[in-house]
N, C-alpha and C. Protein backbone atom coordinates (compact mmCIF):
# COMPACT_ATOMS: atom_id res chain seq x y z
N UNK A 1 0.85 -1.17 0.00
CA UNK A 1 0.00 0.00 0.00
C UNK A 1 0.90 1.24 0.00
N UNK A 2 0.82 2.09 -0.85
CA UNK A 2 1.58 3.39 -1.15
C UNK A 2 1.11 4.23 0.46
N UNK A 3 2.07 5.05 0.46
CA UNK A 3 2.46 5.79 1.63
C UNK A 3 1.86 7.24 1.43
N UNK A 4 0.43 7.89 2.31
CA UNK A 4 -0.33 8.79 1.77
C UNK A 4 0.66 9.77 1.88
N UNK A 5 0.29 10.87 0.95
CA UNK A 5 0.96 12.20 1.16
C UNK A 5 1.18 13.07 2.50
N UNK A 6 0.09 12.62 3.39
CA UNK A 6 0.09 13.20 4.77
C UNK A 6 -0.13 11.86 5.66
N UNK A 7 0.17 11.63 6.91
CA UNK A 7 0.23 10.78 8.05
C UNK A 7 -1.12 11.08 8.52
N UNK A 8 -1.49 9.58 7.96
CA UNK A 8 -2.52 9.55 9.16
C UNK A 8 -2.29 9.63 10.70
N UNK A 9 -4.33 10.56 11.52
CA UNK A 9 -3.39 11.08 12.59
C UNK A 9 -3.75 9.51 13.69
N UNK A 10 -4.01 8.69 12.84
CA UNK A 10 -4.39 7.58 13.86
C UNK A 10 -3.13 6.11 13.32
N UNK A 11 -1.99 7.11 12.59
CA UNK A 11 -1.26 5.52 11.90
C UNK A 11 -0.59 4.52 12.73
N UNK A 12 -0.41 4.93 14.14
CA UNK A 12 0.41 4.12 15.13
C UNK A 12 -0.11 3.30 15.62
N UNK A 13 -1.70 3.07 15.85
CA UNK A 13 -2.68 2.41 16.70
C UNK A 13 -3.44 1.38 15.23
N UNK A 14 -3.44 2.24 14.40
CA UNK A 14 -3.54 1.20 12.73
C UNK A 14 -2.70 -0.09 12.77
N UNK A 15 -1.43 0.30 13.28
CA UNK A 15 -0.73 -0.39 13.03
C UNK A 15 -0.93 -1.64 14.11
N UNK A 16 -0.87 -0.96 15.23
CA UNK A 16 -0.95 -1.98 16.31
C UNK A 16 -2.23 -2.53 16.15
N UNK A 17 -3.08 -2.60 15.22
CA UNK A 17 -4.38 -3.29 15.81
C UNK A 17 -4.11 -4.78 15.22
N UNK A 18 -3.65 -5.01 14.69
CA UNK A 18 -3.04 -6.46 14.44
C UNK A 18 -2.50 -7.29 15.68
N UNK A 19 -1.79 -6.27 16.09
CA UNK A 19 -0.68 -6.92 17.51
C UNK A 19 -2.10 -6.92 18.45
N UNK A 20 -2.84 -6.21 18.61
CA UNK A 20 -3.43 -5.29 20.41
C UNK A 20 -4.79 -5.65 19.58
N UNK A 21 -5.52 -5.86 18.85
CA UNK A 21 -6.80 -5.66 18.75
C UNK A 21 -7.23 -4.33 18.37
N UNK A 22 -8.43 -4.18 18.50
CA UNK A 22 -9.43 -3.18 18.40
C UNK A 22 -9.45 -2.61 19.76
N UNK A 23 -9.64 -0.95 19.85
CA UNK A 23 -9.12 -0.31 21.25
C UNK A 23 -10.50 -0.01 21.53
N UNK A 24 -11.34 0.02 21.28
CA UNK A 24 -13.02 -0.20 21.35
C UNK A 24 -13.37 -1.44 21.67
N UNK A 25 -13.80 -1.67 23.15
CA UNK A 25 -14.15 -3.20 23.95
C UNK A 25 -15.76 -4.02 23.46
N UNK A 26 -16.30 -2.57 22.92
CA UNK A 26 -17.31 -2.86 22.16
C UNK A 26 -17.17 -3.89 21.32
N UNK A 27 -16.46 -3.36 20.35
CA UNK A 27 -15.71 -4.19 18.90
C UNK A 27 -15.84 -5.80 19.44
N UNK A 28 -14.88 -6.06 20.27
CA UNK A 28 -14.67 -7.78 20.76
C UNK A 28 -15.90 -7.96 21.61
N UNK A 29 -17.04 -7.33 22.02
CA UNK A 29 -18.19 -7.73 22.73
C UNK A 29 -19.24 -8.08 21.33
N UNK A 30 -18.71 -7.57 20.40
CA UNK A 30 -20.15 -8.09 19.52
C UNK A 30 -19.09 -9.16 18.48
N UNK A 31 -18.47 -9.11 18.51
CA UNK A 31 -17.72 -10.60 17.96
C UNK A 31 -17.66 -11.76 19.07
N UNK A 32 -18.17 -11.21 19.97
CA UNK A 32 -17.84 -12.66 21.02
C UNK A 32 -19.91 -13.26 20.73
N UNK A 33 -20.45 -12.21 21.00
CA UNK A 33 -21.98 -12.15 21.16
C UNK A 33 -22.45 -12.88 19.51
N UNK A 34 -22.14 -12.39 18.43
CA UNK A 34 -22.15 -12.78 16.97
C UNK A 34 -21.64 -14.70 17.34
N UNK A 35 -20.36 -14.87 17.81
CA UNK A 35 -19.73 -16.12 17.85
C UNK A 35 -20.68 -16.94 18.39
N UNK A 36 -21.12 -16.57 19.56
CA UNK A 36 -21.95 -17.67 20.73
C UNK A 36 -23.34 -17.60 20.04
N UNK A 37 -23.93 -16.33 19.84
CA UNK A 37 -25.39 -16.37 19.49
C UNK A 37 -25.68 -16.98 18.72
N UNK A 38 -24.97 -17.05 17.46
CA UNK A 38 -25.25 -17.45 15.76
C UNK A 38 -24.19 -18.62 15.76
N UNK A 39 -23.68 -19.27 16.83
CA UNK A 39 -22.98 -20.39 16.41
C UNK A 39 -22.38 -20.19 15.23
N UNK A 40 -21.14 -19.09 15.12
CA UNK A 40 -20.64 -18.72 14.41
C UNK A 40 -18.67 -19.29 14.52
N UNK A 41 -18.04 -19.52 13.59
CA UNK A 41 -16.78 -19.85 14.02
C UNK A 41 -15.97 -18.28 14.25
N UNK A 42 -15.06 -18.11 14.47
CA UNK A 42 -14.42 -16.89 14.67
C UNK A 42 -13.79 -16.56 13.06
N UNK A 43 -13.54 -17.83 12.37
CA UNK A 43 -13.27 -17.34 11.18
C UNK A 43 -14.51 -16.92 9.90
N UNK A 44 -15.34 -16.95 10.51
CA UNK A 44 -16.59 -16.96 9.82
C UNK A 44 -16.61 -15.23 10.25
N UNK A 45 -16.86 -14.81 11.98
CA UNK A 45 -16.98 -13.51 11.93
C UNK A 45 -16.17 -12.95 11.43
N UNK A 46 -14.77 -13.03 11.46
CA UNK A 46 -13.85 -12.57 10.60
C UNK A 46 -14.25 -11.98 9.04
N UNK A 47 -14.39 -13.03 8.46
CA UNK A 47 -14.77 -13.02 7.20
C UNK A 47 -15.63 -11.74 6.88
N UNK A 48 -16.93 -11.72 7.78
CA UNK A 48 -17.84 -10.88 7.62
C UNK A 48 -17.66 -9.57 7.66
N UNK A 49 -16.78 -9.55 8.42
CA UNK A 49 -16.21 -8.37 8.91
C UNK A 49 -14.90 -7.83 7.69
N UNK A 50 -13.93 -8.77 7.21
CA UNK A 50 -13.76 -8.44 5.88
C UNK A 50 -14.93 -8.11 5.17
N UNK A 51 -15.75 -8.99 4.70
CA UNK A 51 -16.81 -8.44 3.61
C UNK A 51 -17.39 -6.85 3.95
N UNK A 52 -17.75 -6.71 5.27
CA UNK A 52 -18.46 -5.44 5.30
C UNK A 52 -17.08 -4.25 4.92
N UNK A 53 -15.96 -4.35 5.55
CA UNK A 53 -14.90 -3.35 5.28
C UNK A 53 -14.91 -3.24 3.38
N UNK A 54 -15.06 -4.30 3.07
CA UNK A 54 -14.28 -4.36 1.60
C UNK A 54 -15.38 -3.81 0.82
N UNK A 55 -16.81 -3.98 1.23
CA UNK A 55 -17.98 -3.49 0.97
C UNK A 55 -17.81 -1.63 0.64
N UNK A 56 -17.32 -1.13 2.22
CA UNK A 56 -17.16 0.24 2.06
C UNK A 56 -16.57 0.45 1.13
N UNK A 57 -15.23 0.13 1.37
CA UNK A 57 -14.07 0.34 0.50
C UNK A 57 -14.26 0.49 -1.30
N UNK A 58 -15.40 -0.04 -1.89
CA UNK A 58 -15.56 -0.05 -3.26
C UNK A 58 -16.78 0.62 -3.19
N UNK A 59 -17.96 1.50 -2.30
CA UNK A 59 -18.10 2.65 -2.72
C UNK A 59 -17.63 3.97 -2.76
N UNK A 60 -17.84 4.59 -3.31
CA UNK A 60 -17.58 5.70 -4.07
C UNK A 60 -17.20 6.77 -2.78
N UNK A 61 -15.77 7.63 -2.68
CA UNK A 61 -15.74 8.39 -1.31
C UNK A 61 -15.84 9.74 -1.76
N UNK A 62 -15.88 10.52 -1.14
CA UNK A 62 -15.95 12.35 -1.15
C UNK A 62 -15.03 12.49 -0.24
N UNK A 63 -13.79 12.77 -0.24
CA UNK A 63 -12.96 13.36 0.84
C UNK A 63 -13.76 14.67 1.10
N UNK A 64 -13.39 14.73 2.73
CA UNK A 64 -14.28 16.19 3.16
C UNK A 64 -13.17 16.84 2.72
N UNK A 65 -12.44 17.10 2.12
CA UNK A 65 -11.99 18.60 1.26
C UNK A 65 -12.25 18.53 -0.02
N UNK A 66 -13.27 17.78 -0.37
CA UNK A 66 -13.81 17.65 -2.02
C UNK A 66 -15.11 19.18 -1.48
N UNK A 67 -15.41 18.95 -0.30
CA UNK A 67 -16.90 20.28 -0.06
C UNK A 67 -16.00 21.39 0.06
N UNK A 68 -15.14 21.88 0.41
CA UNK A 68 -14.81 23.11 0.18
C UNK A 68 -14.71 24.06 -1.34
């Protein structure tokens, strides 16, 4: 992935969420709740959770400095 022109102001904790998780306890309360409720495997929520990201990701964005 190319290196944006400006630093993201969240790129250090991006990074770590691989190592550390998600810093929102929320996040792992509805992947645990999704797992047990829906007899779901963890690679299954996973998945979904790819699909919904990859979902965003291919519509169409407006950077908020496209409104100025």
């Amino acid at each position: 992935m190319p290196e944006p022109a400006h630093p993201h102001p969240d790129a250090a904790s991006i990074r770590d969420w691989a190592l550390y998780g998600p810093r929102d306890p929320e996040i792992a309360t509805l992947v645990e709740r999704l797992a047990i409720e829906r007899q779901m495997r963890l690679e299954e929520v996973e998945q979904l959770i790819v699909d919904a990201l990859t979902a965003v990701l291919s519509e169409p964005h407006e950077s908020s400095n496209d409104s100025n």
